[in-house]
N, C-alpha and C. Protein backbone atom coordinates (compact mmCIF):
# COMPACT_ATOMS: atom_id res chain seq x y z
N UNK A 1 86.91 195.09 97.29
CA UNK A 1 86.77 194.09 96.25
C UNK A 1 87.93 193.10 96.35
N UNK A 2 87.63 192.14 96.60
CA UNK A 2 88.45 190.93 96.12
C UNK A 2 89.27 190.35 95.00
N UNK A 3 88.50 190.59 94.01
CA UNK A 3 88.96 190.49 92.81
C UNK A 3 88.51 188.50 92.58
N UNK A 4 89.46 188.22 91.58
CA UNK A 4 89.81 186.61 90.76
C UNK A 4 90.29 186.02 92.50
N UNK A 5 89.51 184.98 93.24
CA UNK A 5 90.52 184.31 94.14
C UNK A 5 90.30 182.41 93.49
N UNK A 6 91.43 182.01 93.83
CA UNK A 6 91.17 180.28 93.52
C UNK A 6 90.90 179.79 94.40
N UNK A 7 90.10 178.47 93.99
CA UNK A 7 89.23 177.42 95.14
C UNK A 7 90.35 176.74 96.02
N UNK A 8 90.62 177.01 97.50
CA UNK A 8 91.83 176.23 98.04
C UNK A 8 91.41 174.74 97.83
N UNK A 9 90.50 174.38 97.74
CA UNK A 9 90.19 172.99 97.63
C UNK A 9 90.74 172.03 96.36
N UNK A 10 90.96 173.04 95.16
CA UNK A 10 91.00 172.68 94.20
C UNK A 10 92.83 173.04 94.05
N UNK A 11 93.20 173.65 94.77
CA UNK A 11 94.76 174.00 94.49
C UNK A 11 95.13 173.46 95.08
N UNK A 12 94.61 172.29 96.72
CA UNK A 12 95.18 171.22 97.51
C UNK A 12 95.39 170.10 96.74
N UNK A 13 93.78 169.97 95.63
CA UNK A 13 94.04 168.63 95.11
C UNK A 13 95.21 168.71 93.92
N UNK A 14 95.53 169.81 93.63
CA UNK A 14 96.42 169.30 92.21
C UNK A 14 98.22 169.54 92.68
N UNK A 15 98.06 170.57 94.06
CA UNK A 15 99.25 170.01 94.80
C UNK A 15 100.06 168.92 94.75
N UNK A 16 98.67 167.85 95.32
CA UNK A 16 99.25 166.55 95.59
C UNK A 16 99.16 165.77 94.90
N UNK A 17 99.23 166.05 93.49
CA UNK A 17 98.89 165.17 92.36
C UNK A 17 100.43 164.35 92.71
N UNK A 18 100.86 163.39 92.75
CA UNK A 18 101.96 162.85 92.17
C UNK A 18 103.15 162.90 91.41
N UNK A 19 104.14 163.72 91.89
CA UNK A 19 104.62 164.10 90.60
C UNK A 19 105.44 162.96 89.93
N UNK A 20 105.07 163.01 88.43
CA UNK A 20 105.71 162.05 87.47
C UNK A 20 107.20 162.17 86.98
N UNK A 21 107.94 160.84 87.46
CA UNK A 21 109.31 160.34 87.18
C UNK A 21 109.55 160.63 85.65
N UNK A 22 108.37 160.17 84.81
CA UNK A 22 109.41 159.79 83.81
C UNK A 22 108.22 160.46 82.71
N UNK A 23 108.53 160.56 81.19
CA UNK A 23 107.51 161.24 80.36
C UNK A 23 106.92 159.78 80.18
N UNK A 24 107.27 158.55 80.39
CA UNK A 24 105.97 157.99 80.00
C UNK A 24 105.46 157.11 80.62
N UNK A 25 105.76 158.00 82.21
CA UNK A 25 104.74 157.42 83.25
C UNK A 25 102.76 157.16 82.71
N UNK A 26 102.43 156.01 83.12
CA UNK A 26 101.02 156.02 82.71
C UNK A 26 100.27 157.14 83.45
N UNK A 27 100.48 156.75 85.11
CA UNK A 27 100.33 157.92 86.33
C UNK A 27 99.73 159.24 85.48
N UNK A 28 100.58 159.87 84.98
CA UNK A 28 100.88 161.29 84.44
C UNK A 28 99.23 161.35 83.45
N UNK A 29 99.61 160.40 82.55
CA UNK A 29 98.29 160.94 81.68
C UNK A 29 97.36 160.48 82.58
N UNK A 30 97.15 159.45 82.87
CA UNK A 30 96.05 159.05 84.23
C UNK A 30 95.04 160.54 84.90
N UNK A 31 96.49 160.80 85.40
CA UNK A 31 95.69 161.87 86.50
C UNK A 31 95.47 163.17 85.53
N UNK A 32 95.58 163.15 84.14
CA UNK A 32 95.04 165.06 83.59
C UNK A 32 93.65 163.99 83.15
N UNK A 33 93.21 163.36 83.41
CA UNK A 33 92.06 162.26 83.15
C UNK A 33 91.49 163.24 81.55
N UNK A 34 92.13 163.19 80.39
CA UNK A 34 91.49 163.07 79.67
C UNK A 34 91.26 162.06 78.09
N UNK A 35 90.33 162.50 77.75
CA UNK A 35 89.61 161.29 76.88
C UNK A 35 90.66 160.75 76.11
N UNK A 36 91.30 159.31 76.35
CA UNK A 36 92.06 158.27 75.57
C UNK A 36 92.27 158.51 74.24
N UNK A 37 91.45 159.31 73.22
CA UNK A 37 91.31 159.25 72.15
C UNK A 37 92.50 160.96 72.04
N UNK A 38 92.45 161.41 72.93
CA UNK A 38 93.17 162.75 72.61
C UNK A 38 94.28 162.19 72.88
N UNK A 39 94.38 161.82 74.08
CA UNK A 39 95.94 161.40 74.83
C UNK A 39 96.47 160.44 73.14
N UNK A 40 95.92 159.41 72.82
CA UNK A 40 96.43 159.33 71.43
C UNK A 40 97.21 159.62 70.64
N UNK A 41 96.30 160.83 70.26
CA UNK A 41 96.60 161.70 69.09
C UNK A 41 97.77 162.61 69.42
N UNK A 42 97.85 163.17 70.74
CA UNK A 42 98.70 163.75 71.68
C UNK A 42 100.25 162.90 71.17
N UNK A 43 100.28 161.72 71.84
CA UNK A 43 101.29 161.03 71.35
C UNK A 43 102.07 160.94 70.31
N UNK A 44 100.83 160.15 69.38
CA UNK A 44 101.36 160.55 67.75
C UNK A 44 101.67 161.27 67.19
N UNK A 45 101.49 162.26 67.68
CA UNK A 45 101.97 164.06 67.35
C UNK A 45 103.74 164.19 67.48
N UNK A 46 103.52 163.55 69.30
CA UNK A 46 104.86 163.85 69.69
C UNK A 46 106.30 162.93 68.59
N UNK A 47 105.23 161.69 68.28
CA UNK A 47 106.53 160.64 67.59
C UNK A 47 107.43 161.75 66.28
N UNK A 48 106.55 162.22 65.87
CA UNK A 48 106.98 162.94 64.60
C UNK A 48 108.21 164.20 65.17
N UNK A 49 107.88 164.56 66.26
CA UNK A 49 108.78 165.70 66.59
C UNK A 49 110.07 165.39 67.55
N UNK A 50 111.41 165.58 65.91
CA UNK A 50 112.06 165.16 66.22
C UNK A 50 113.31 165.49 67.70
N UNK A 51 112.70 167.23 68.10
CA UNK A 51 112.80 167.90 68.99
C UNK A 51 113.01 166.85 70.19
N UNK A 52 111.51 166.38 70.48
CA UNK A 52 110.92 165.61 71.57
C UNK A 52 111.40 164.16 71.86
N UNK A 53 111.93 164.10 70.44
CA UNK A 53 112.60 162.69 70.69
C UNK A 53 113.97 162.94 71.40
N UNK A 54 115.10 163.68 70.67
CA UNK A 54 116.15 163.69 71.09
C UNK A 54 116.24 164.26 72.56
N UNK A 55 115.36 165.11 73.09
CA UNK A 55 115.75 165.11 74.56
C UNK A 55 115.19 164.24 75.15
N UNK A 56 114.03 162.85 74.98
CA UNK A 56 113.90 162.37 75.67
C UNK A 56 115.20 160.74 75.18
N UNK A 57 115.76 160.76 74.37
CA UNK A 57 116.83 159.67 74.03
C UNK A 57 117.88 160.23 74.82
N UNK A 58 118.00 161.35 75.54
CA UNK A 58 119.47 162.14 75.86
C UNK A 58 118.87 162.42 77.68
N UNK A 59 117.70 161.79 77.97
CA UNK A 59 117.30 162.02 79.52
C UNK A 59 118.43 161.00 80.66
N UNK A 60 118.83 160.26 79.80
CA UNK A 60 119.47 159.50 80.97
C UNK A 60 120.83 160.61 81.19
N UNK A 61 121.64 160.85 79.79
CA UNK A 61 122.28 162.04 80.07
C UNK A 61 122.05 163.60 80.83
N UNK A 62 121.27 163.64 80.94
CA UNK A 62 120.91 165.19 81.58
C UNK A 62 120.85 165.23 82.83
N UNK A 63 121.11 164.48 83.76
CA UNK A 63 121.11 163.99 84.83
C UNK A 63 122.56 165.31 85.21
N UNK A 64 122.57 166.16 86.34
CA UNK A 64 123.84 166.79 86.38
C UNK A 64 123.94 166.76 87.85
N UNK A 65 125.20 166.57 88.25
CA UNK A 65 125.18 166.62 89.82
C UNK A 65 126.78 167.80 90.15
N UNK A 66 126.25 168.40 91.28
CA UNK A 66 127.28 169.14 91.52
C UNK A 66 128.30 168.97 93.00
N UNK A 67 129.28 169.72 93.12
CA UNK A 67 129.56 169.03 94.64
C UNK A 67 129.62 170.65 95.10
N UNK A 68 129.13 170.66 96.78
CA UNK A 68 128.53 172.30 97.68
C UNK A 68 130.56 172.44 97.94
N UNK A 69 130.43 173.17 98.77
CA UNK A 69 131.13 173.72 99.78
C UNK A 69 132.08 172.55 100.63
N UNK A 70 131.28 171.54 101.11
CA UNK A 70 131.62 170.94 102.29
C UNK A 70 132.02 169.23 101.39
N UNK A 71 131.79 169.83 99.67
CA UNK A 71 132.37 168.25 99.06
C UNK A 71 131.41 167.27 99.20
N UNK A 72 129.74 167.68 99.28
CA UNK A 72 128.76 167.00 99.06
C UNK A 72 128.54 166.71 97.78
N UNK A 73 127.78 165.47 97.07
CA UNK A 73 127.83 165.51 95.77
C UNK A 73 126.17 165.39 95.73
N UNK A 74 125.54 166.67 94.72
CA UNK A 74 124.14 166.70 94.76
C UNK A 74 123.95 166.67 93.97
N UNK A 75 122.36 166.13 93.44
CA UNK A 75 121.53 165.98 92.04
C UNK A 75 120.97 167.55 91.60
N UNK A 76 121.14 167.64 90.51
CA UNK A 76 120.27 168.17 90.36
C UNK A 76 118.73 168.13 89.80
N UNK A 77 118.15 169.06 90.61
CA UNK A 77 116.54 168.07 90.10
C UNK A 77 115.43 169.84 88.85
C-alpha cells in the first residue's frame, strides 16, 4: 500500500510560484487566485490588528545581517 501520495505536477507548480518581496506585493494575492471580495475582507481584517501593523511598520528594521568566519557580511533571509 502506498498510502496519501501528492500530484508531482501540482507540487512543481506551487514550487515555482514566485516568491513575494513584500506583504503587499499584488503578485502574492494574484497567484492564491482567490475571489477579490475575500482578499478584501482579508485586508480589512488585517487593518484592525494592531499586531500586523507594527511588524509590518518595523519590516524595514528587521532586516539583520551577520559577519561568517572569513569577515563576510550576510543577510539574513
Amino acid at each position: 500500500a502506498e498510502g496519501i501520495t501528492m500530484d508531482p505536477a501540482k507540487v512543481e507548480a506551487i514550487t515555482k510560484w514566485p516568491r513575494p518581496t513584500s506583504v503587499t506585493e499584488h503578485g502574492y494575492w494574484a497567484s492564491l487566485r482567490i475571489e477579490p471580495d475575500l482578499i478584501s475582507r482579508v485586508k480589512e481584517a488585517q487593518k484592525e490588528d494592531s499586531e500586523i501593523w507594527t511588524i509590518v511598520e518595523n519590516l524595514d528594521k528587521q532586516v539583520e545581517f551577520h559577519l561568517d568566519n572569513d569577515n563576510v557580511l550576510w543577510q539574513d533571509t
